[in-house]
N, C-alpha and C. Protein backbone atom coordinates (compact mmCIF):
# COMPACT_ATOMS: atom_id res chain seq x y z
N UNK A 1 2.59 8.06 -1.79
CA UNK A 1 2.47 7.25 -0.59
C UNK A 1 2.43 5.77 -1.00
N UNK A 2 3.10 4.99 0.03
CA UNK A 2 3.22 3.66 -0.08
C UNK A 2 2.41 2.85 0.51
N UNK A 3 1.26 2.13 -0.27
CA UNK A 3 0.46 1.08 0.97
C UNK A 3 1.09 0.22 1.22
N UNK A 4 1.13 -0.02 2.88
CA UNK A 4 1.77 -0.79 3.66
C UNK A 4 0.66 -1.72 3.56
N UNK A 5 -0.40 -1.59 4.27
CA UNK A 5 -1.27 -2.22 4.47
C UNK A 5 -2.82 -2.11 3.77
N UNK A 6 -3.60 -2.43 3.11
CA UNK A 6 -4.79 -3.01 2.37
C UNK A 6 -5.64 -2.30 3.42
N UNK A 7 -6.65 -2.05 3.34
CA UNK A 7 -8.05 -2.15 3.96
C UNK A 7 -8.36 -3.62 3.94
N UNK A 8 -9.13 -3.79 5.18
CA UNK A 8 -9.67 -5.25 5.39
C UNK A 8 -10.95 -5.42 6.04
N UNK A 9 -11.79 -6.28 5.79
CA UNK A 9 -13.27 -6.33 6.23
C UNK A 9 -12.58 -7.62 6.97
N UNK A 10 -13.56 -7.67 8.60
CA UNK A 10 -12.74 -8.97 9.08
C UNK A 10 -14.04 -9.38 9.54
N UNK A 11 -14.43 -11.06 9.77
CA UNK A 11 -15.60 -11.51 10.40
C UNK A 11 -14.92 -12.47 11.29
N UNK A 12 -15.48 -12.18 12.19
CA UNK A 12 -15.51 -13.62 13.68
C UNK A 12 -16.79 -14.13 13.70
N UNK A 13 -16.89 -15.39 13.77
CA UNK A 13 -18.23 -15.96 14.89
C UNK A 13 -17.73 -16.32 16.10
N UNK A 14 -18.72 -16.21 17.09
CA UNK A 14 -17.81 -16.48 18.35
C UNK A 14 -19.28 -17.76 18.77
N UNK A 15 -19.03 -18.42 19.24
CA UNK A 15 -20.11 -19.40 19.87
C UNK A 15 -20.24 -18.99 21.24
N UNK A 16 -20.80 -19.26 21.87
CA UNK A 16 -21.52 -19.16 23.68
C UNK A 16 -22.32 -20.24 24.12
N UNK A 17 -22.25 -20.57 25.17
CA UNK A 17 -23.01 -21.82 25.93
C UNK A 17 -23.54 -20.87 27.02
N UNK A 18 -25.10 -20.95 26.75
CA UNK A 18 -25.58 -19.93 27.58
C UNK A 18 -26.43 -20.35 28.90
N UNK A 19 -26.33 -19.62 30.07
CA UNK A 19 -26.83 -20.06 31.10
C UNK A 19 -27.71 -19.09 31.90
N UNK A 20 -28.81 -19.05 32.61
CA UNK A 20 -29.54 -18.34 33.34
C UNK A 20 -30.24 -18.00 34.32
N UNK A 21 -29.87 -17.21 35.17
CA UNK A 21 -30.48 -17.58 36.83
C UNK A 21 -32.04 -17.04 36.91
N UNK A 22 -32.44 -17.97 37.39
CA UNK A 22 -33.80 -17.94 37.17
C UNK A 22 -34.62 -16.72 38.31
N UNK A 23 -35.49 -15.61 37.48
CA UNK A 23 -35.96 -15.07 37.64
C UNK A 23 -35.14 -13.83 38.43
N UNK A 24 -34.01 -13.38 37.62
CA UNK A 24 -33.05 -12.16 37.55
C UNK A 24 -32.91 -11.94 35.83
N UNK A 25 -33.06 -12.31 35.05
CA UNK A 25 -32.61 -11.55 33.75
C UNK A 25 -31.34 -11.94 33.91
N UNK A 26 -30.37 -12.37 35.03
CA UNK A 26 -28.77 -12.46 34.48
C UNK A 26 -28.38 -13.90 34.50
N UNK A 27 -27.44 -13.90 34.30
CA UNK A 27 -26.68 -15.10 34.06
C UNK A 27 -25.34 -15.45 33.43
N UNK A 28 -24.90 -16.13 32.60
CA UNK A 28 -23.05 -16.41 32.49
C UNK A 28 -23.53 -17.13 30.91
N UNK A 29 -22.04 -16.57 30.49
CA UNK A 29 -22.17 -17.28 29.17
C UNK A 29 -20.34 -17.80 29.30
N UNK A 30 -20.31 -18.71 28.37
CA UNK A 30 -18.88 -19.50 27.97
C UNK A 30 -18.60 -19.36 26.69
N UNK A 31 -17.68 -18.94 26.21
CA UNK A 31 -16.95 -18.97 25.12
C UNK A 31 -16.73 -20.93 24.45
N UNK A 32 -17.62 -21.24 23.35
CA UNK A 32 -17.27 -22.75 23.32
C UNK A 32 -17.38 -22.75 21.24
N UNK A 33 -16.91 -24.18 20.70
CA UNK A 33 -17.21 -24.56 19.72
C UNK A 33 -18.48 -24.32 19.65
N UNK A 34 -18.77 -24.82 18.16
CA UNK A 34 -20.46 -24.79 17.29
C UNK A 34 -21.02 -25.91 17.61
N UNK A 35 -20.12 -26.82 18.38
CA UNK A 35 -21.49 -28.08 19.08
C UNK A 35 -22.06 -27.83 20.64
N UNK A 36 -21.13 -26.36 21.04
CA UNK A 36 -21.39 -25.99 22.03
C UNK A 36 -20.60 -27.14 23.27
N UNK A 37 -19.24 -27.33 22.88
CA UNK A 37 -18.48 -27.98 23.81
C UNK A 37 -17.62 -27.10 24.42
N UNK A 38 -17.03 -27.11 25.69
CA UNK A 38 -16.56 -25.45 26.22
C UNK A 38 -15.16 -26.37 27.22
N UNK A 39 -13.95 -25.32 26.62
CA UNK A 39 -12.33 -26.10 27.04
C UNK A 39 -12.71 -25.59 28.44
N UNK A 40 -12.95 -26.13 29.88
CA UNK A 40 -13.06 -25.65 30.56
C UNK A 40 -11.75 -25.33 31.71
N UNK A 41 -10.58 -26.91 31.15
CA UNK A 41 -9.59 -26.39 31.24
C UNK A 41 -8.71 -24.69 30.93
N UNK A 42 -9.09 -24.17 29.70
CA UNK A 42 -8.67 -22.75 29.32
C UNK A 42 -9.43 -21.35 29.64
N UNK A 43 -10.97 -22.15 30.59
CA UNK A 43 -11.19 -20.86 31.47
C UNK A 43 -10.65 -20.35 32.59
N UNK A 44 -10.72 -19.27 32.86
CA UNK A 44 -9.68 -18.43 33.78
C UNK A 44 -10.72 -19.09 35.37
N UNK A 45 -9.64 -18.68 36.87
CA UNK A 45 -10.45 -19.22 37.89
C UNK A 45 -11.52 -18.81 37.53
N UNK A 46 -12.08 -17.53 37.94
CA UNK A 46 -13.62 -17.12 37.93
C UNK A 46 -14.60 -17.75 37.08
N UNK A 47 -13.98 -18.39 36.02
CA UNK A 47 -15.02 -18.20 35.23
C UNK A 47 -15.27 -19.53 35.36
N UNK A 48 -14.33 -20.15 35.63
CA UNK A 48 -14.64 -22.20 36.32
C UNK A 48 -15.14 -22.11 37.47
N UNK A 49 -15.42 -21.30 38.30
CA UNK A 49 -16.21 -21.52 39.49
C UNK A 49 -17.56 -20.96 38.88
N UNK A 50 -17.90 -20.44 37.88
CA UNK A 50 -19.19 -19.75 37.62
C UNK A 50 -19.77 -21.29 36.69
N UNK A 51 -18.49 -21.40 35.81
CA UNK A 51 -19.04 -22.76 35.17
C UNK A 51 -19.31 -24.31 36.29
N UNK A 52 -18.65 -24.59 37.36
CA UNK A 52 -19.20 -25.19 38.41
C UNK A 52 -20.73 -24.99 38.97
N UNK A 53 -20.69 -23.19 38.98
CA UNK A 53 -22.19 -23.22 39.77
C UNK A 53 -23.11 -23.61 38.85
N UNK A 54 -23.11 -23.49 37.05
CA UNK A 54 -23.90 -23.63 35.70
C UNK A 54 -23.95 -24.99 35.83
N UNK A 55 -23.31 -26.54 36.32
CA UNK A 55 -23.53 -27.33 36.31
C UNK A 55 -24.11 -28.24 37.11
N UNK A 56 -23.69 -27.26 38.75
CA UNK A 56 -24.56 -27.49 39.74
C UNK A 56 -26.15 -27.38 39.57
N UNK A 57 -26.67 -26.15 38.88
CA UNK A 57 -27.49 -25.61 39.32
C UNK A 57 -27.97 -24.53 39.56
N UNK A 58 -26.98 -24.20 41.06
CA UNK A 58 -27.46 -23.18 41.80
C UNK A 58 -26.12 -22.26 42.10
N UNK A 59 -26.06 -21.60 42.34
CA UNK A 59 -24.97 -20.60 42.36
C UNK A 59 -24.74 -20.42 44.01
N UNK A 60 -23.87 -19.22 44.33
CA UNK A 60 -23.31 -19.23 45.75
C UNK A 60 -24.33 -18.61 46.39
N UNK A 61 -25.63 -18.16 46.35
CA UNK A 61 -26.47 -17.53 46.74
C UNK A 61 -28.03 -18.17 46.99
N UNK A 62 -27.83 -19.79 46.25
CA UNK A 62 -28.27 -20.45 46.45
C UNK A 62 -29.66 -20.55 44.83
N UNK A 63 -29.37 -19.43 43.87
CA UNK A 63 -30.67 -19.22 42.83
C UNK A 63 -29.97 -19.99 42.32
N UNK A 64 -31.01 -20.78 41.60
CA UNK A 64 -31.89 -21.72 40.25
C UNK A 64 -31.20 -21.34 39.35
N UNK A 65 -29.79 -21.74 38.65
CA UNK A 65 -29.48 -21.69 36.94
C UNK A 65 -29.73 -22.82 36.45
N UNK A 66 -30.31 -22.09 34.63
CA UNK A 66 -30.85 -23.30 33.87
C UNK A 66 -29.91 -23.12 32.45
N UNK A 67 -29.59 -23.93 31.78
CA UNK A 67 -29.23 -23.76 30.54
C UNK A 67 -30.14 -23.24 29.91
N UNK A 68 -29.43 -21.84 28.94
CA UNK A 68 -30.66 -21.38 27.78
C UNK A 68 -30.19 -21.88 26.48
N UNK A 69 -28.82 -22.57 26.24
CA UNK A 69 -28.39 -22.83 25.04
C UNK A 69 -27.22 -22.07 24.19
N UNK A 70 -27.61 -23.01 23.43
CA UNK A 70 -25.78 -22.20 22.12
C UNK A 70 -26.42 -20.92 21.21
N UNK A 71 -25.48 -19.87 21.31
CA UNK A 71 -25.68 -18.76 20.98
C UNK A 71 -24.71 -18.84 20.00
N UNK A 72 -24.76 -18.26 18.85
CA UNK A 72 -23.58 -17.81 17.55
C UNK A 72 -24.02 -15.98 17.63
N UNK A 73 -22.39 -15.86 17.94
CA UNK A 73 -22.31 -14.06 17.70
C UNK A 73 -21.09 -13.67 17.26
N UNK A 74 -21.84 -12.62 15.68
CA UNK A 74 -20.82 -12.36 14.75
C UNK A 74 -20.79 -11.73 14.82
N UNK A 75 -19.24 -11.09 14.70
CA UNK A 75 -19.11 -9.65 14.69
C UNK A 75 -18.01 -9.14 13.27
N UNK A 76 -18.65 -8.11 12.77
CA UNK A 76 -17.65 -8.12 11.34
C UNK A 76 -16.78 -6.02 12.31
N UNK A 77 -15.54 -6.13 11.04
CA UNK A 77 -14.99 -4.61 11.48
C UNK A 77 -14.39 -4.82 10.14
N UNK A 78 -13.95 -3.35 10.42
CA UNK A 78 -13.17 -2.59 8.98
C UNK A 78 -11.81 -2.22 9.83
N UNK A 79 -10.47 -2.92 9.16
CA UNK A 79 -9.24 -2.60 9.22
C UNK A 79 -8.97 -1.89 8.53
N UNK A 80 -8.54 -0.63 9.19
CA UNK A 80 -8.00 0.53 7.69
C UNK A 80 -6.99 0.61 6.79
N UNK A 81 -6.64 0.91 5.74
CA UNK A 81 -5.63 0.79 4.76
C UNK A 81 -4.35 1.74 5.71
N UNK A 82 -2.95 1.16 5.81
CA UNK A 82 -2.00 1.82 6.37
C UNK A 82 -1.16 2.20 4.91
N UNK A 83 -0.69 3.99 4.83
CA UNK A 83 0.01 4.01 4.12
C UNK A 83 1.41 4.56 4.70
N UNK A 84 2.43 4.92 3.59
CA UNK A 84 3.51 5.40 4.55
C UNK A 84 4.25 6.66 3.57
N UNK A 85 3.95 7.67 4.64
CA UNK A 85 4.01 8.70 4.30
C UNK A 85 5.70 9.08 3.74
N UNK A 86 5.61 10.38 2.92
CA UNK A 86 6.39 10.58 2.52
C UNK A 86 7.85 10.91 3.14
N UNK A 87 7.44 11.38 4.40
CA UNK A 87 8.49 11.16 5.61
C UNK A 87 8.86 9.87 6.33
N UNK A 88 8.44 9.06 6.36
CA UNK A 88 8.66 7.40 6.78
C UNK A 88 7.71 7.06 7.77
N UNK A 89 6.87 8.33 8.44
CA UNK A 89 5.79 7.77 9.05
C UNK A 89 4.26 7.02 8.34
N UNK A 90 3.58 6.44 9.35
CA UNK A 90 3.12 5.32 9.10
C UNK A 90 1.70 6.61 9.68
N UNK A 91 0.63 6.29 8.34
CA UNK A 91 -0.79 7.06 8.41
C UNK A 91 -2.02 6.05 8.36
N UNK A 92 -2.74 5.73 9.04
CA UNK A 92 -3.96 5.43 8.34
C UNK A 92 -4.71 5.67 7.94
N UNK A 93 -5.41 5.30 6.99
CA UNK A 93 -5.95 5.95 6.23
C UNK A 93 -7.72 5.83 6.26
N UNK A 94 -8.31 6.28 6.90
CA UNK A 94 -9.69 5.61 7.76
C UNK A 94 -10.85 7.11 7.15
N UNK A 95 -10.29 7.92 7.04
CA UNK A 95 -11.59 9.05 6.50
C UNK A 95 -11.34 9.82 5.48
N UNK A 96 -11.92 11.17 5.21
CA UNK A 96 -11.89 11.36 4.11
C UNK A 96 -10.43 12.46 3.65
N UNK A 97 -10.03 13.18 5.25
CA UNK A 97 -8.66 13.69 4.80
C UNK A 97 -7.83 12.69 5.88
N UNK A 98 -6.55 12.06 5.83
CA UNK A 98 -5.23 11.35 6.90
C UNK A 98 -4.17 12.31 6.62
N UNK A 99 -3.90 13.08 8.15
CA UNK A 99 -2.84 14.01 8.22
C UNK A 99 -2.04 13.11 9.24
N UNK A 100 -0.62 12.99 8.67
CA UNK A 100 0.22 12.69 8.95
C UNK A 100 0.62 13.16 10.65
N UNK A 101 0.89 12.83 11.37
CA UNK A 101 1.22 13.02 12.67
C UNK A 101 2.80 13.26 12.83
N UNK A 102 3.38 13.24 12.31
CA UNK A 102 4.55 14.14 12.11
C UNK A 102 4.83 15.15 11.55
N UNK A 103 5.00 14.82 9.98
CA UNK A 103 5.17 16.20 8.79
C UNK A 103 4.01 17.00 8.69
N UNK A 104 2.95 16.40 8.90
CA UNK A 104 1.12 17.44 8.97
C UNK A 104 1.22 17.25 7.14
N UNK A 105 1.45 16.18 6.56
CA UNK A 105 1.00 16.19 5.27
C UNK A 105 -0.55 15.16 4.96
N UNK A 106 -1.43 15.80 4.41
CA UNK A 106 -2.23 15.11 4.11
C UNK A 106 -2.50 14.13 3.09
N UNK A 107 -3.35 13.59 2.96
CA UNK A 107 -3.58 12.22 2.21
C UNK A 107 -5.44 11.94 2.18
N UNK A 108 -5.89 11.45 1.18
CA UNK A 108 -7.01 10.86 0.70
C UNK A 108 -7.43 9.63 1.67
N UNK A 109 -8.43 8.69 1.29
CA UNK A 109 -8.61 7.62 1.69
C UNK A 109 -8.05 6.50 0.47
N UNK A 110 -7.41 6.85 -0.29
CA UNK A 110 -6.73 5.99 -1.45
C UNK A 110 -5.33 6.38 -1.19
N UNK A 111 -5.10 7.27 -0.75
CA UNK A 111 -3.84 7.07 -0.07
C UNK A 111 -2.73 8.65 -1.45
N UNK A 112 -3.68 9.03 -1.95
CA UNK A 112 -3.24 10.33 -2.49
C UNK A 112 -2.62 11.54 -2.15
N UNK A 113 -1.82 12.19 -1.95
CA UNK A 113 -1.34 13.29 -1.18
C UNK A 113 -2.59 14.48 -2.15
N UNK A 114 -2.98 15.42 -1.09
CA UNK A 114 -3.66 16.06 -0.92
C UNK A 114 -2.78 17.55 -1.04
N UNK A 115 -3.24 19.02 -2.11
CA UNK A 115 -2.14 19.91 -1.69
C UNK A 115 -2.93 20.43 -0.18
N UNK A 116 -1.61 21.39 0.12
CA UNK A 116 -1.66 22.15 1.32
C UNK A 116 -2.93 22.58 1.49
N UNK A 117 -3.46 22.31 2.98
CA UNK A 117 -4.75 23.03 3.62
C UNK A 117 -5.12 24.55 3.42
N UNK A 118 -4.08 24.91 3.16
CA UNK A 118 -4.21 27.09 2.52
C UNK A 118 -5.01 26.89 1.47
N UNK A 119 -4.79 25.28 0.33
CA UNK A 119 -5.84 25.98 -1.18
C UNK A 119 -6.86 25.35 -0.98
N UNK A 120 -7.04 24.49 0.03
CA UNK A 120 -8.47 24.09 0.24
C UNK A 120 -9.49 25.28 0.35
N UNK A 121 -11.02 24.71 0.08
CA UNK A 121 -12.09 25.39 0.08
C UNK A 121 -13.06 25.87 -1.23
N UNK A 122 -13.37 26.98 -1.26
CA UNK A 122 -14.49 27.72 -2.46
C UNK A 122 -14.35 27.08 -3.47
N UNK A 123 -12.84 27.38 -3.87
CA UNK A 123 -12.88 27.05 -5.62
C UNK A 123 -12.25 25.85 -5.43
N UNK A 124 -12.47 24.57 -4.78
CA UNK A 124 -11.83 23.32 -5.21
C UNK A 124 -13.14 22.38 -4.63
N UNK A 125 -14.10 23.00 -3.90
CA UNK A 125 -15.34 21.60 -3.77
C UNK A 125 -15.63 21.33 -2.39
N UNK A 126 -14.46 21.25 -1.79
CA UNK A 126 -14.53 20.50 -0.37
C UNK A 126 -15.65 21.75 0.41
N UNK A 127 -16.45 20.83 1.29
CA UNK A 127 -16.77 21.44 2.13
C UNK A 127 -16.10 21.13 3.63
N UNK A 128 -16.51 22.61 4.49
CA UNK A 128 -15.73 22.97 5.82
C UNK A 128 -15.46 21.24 6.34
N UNK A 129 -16.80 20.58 6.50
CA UNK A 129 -16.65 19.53 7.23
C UNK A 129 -16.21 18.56 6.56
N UNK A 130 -16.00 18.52 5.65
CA UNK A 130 -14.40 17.39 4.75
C UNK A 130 -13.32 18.18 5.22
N UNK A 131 -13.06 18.87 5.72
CA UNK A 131 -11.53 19.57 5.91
C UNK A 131 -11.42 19.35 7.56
N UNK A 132 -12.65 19.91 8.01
CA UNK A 132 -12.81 19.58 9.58
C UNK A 132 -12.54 18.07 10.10
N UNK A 133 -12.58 17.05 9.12
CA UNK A 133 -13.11 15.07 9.05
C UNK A 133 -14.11 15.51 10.00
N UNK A 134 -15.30 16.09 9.19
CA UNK A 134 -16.80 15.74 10.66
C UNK A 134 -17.76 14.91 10.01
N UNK A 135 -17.88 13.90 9.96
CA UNK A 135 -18.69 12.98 8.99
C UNK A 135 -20.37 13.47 9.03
């Protein structure tokens, strides 16, 4: 098998300009820079009339919003290694057996071809739930 694609660890920070209607628990947040400046031009309608009521004040119902401040929220993920199978389809490779969705050939998480599911079992190690992928 051919890696197409690497495994990848990916991180975002996302910033927020946070706002809160007083004495509900809810409120609106904005997507902004780390000085907490927010394109308000590139918010969608809704979300410029919500950012209108955050600067007003008070919202269409007439409650009390207050600024609570700049929030930083990171979020990390795992991109899986893509390999390409011996038939020309494209596997990823994300657990501990990747069966091909065409030919039904299997593969490792290193991207190894695996023999046929018949000699799996007793005398080679795997247990049911490595063959099952039940983590």
């Amino acid at each position: 098998m051919q890696i197409i694609s690497e495994r990848q660890r990916h991180r975002e920070i996302i910033w927020l300009q946070t706002f809160t209607i007083t004495g509900t628990g809810c409120g609106y947040s904005f997507d902004c820079d780390e000085d907490g400046t927010i394109d308000v031009e590139a918010l969608n309608p809704d979300a410029r009339i919500n950012w209108l009521y955050c600067q007003s004040g008070k919202n269409e119902r007439g409650e009390t919003i207050k600024p609570t401040g700049l929030r930083k929220s990171e979020h990390t993920w795992i991109e899986e290694a893509i390999g390409l199978c011996d038939c020309g389809e494209e596997v990823e490779l994300g657990g501990f057996t990747n069966t091909c969705e065409n030919c039904g050939a299997d593969y490792n998480q290193s991207g190894q071809r695996l023999a046929d599911q018949s000699q799996w079992g007793i005398g080679t190690g795997e247990h049911p739930a490595d063959i099952a992928r039940i983590p």
